[in-house]
Each structure stands twice: as structure tokens, then as C-alpha cells.
N, C-alpha and C. Protein backbone atom coordinates (compact mmCIF):
# COMPACT_ATOMS: atom_id res chain seq x y z
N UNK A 1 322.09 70.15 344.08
CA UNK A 1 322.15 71.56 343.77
C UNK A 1 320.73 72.13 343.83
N UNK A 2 320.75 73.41 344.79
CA UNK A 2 319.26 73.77 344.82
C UNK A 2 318.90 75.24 344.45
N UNK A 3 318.58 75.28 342.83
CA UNK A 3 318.39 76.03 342.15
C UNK A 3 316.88 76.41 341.77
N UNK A 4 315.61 75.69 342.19
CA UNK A 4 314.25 75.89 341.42
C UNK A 4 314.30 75.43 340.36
N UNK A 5 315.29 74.67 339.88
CA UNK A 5 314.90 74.28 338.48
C UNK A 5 314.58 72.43 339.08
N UNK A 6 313.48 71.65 338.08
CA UNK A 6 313.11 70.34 338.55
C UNK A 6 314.48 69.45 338.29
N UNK A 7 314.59 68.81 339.45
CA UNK A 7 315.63 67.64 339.48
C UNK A 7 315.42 66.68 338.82
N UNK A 8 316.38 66.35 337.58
CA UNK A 8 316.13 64.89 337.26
C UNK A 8 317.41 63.84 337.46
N UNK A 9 316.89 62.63 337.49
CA UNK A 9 318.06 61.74 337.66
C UNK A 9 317.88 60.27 336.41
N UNK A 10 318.67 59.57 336.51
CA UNK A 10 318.61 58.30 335.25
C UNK A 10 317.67 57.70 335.65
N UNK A 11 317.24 57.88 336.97
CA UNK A 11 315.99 56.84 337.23
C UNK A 11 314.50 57.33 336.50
N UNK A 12 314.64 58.67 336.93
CA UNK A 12 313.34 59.89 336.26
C UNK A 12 313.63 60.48 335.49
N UNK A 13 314.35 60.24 334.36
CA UNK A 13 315.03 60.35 333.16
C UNK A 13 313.42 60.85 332.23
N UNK A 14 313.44 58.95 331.58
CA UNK A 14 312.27 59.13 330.74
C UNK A 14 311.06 59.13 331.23
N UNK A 15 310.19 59.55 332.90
CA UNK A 15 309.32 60.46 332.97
C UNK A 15 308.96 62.10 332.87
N UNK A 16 310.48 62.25 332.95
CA UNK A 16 310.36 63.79 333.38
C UNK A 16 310.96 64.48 332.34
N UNK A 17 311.74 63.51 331.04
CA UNK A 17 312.30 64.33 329.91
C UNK A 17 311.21 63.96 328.49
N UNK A 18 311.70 62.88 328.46
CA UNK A 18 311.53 62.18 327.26
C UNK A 18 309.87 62.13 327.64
N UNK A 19 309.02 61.85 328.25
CA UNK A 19 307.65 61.36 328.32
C UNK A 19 307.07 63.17 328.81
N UNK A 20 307.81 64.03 328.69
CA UNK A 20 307.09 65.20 329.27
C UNK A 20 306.15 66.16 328.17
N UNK A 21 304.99 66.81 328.34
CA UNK A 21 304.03 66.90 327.35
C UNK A 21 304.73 68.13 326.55
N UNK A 22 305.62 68.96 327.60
CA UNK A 22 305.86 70.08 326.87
C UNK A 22 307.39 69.75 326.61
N UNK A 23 307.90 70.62 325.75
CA UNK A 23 309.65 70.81 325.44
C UNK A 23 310.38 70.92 326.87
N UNK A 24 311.44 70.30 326.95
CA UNK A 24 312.61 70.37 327.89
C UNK A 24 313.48 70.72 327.51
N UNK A 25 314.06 71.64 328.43
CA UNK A 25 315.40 72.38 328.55
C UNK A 25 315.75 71.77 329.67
N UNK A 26 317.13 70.60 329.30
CA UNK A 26 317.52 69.74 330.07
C UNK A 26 319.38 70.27 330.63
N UNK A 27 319.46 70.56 331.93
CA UNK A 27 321.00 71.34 331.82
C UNK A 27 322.02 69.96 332.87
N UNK A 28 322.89 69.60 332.23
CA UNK A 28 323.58 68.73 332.84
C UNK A 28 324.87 69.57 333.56
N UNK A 29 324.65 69.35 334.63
CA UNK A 29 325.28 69.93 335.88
C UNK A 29 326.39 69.26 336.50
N UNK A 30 326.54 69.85 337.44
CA UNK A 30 327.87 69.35 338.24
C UNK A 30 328.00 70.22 339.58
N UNK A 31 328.24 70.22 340.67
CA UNK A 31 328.31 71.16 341.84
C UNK A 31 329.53 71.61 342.09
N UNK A 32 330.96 71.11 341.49
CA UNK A 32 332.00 71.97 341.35
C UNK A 32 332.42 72.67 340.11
N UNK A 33 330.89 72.83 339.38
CA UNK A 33 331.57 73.79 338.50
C UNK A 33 330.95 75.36 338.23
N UNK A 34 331.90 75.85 338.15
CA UNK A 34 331.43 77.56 337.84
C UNK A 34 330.16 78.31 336.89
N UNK A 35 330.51 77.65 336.22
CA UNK A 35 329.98 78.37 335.14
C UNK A 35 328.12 77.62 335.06
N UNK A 36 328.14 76.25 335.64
CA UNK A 36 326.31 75.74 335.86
C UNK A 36 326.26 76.65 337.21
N UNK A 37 326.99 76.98 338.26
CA UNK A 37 326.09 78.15 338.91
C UNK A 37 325.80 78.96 338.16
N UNK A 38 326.66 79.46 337.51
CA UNK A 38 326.32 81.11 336.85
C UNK A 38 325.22 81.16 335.60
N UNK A 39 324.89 79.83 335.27
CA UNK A 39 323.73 79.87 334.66
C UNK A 39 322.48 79.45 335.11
N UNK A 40 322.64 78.86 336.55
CA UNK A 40 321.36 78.43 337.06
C UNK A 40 320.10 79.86 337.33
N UNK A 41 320.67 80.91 337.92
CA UNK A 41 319.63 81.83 337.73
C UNK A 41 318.79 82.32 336.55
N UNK A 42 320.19 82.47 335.15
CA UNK A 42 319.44 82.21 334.24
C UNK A 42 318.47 81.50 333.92
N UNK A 43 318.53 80.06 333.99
CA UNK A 43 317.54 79.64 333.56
C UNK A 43 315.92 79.31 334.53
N UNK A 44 316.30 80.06 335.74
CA UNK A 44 315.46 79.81 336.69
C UNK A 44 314.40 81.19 336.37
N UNK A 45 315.16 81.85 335.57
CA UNK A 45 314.40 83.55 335.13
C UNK A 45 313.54 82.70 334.12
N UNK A 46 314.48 81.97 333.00
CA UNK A 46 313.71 81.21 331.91
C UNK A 46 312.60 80.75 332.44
N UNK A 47 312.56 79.67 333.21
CA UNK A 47 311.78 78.97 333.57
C UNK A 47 310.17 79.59 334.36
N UNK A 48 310.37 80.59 334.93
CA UNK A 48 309.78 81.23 335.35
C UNK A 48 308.56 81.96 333.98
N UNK A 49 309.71 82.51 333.19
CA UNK A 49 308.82 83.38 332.35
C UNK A 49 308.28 82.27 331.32
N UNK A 50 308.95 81.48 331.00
CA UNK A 50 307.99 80.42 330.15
C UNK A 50 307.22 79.35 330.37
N UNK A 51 306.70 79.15 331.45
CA UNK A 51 305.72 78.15 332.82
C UNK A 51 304.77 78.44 331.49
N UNK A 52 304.39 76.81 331.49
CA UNK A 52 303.41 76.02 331.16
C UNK A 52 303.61 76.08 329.27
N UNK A 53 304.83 76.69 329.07
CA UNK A 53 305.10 76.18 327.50
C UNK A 53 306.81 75.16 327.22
N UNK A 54 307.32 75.74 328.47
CA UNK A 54 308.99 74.77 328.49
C UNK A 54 308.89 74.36 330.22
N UNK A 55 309.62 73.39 330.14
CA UNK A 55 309.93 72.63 331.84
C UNK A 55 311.84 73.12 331.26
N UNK A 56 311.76 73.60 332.96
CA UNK A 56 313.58 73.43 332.85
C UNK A 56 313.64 72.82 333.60
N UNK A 57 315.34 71.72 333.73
CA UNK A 57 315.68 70.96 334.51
C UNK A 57 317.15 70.96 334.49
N UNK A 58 317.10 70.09 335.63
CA UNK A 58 319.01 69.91 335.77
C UNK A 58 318.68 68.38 336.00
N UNK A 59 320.14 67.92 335.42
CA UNK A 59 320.46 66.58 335.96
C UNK A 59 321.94 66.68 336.50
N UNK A 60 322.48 66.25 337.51
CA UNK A 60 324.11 66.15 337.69
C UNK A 60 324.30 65.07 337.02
N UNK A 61 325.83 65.43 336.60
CA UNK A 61 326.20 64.33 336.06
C UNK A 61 326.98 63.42 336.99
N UNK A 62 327.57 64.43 337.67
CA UNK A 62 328.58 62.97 339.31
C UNK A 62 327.51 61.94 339.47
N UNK A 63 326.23 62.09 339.77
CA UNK A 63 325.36 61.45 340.29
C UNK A 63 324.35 60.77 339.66
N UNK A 64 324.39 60.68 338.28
CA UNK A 64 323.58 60.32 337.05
C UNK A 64 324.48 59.94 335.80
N UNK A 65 325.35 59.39 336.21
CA UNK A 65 325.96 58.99 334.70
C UNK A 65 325.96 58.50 333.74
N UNK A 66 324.82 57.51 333.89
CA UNK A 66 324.40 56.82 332.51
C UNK A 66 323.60 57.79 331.50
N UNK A 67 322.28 58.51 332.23
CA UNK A 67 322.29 60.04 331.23
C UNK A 67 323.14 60.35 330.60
N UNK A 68 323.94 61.62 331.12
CA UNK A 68 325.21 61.71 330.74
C UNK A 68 325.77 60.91 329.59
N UNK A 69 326.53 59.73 329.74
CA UNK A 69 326.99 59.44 328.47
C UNK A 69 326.14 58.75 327.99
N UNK A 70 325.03 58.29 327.77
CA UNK A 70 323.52 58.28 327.14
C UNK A 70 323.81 59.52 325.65
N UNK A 71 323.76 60.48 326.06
CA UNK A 71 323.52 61.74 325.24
C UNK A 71 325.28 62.62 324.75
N UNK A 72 326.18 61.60 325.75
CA UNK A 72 327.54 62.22 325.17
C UNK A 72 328.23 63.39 326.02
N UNK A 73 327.49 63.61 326.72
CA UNK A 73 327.74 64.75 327.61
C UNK A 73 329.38 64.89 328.10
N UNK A 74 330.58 65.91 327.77
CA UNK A 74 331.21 65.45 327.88
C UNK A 74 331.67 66.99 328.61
N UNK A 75 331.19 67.71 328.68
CA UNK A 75 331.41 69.28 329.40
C UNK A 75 329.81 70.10 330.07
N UNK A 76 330.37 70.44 330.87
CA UNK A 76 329.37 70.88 332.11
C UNK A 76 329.51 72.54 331.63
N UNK A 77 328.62 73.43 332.28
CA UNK A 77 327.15 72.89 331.57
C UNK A 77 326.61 72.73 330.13
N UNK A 78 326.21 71.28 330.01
CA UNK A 78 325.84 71.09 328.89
C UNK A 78 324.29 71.77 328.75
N UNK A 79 323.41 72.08 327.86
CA UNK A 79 321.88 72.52 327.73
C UNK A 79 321.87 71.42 326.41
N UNK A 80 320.78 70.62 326.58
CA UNK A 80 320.04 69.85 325.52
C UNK A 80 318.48 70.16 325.75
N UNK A 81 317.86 71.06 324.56
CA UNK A 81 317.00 70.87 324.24
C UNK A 81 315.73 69.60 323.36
N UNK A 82 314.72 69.28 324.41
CA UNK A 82 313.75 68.10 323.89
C UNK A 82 312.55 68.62 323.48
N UNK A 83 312.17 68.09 322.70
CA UNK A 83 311.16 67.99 322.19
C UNK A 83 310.07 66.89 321.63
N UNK A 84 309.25 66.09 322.18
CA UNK A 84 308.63 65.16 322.12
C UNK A 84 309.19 63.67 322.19
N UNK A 85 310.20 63.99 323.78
CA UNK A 85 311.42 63.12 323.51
C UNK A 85 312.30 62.44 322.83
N UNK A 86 312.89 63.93 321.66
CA UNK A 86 314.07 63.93 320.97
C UNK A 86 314.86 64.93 321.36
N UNK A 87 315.76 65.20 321.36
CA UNK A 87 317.32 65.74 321.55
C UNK A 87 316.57 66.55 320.26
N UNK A 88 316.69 68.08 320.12
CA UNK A 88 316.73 68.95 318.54
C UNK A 88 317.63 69.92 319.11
N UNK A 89 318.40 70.14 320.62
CA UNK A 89 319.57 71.87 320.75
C UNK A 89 320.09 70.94 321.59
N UNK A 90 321.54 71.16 321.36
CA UNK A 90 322.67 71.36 322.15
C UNK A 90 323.51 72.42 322.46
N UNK A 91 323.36 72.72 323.67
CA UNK A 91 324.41 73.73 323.68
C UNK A 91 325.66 73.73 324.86
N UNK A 92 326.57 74.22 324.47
CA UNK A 92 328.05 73.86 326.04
C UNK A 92 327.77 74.86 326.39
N UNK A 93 328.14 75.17 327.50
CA UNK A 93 328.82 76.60 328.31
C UNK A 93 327.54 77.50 328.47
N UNK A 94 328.20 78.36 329.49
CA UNK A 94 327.47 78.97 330.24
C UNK A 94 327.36 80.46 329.08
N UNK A 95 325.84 80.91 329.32
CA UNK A 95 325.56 82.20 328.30
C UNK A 95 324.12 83.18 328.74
N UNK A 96 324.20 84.37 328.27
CA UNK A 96 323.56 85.22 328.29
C UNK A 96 321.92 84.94 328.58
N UNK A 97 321.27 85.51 329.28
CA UNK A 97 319.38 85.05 329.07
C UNK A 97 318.85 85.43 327.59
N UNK A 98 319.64 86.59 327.19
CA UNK A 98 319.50 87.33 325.91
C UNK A 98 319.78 85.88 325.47
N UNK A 99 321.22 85.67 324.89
CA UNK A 99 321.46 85.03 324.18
C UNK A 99 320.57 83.40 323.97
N UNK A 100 320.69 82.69 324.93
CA UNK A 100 319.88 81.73 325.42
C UNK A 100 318.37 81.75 325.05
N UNK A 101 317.82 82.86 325.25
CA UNK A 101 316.52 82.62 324.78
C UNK A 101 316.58 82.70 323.15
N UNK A 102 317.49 83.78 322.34
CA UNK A 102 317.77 84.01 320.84
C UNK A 102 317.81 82.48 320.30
N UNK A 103 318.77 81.90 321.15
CA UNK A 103 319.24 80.13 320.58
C UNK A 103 317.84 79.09 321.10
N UNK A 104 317.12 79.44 321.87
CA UNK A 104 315.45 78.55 321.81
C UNK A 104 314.66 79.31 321.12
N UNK A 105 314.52 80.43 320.47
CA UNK A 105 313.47 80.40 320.39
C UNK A 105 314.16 79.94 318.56
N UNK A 106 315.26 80.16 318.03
CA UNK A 106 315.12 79.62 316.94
C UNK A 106 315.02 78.56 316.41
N UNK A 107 314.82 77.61 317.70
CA UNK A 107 313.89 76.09 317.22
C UNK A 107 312.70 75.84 317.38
């Protein structure tokens, strides 16, 4: 899926999540589903406006499954927020930039 947001997979898991200096906004994806398109621009706006304080990313899950149920992932799109490679936000489903940024910035 080619959205601008950084690709991760189980292999580049814990370089690019867990070992990353800043917070991750990690979105577990899927390419037949609706609703991770309809948030990929969102978070590609995110990503954009918050460069060099959050990394956004996608991982699929067809293609990365040990992630995935690693973290429980059990609905697309999932958003897990990291922080010094811990899990502190989960969120399901697809939502607002408004809203989305309201639910990060209150961690």
C-alpha cells in the first residue's frame, strides 16, 4: 500500500517501532479494507505536520502476521500508539484528523 506513510514489516518491526527515538503512530493495515484507505491521508496530513516529533507508519497485516497477533490486532485499521517502545494508545477504526489528533495529543 502506497500511502507516504514508512513501511514496516515483522522483520523491521523492532528497528523502526520499538527502537525508534521518537513516538510511533503505528497503523495496522490491510489493502482490502475501506476504512485504512480512508484514513491513510489522514494520517499522511499527521505525519506531515508533526515531522521530527512522531514517525507514522503502516504495517499490513496479510503480510506481517506475527506483529499483528504480537499486539492482538484483531480489526483493521488498528492505530497503536509507542512510546519508547511501549504500546500507551490503541485505537480501532477509521476517524476524524480533528478527532485523531484530540486522542494523541491526550497522551
Amino acid at each position: 500500500m502506497k500511502t507516504g506513510l514508512a513501511d514496516v514489516t515483522d522483520a523491521t518491526f523492532a528497528e523502526e517501532v520499538l527502537a525508534a527515538d521518537l513516538p510511533v503512530l503505528l497503523k495496522f493495515t490491510a489493502d482490502w479494507c475501506p476504512p485504512c484507505h480512508q484514513l491513510s491521508p489522514v494520517l499522511a496530513a499527521i505525519a506531515t505536520e508533526r515531522a521530527g516529533e512522531l514517525k507514522v507508519a503502516e504495517l499490513n497485516v496479510d503480510h506481517n502476521p506475527a506483529t499483528a497477533a504480537a499486539y492482538g490486532v484483531l480489526s483493521v485499521p488498528t492505530l497503536i500508539l509507542f512510546r519508547a517502545g511501549e504500546p500507551v494508545l490503541s485505537l480501532v477504526g477509521a476517524r476524524s484528523k480533528q478527532r485523531l489528533l484530540r486522542e494523541l495529543d491526550g497522551r
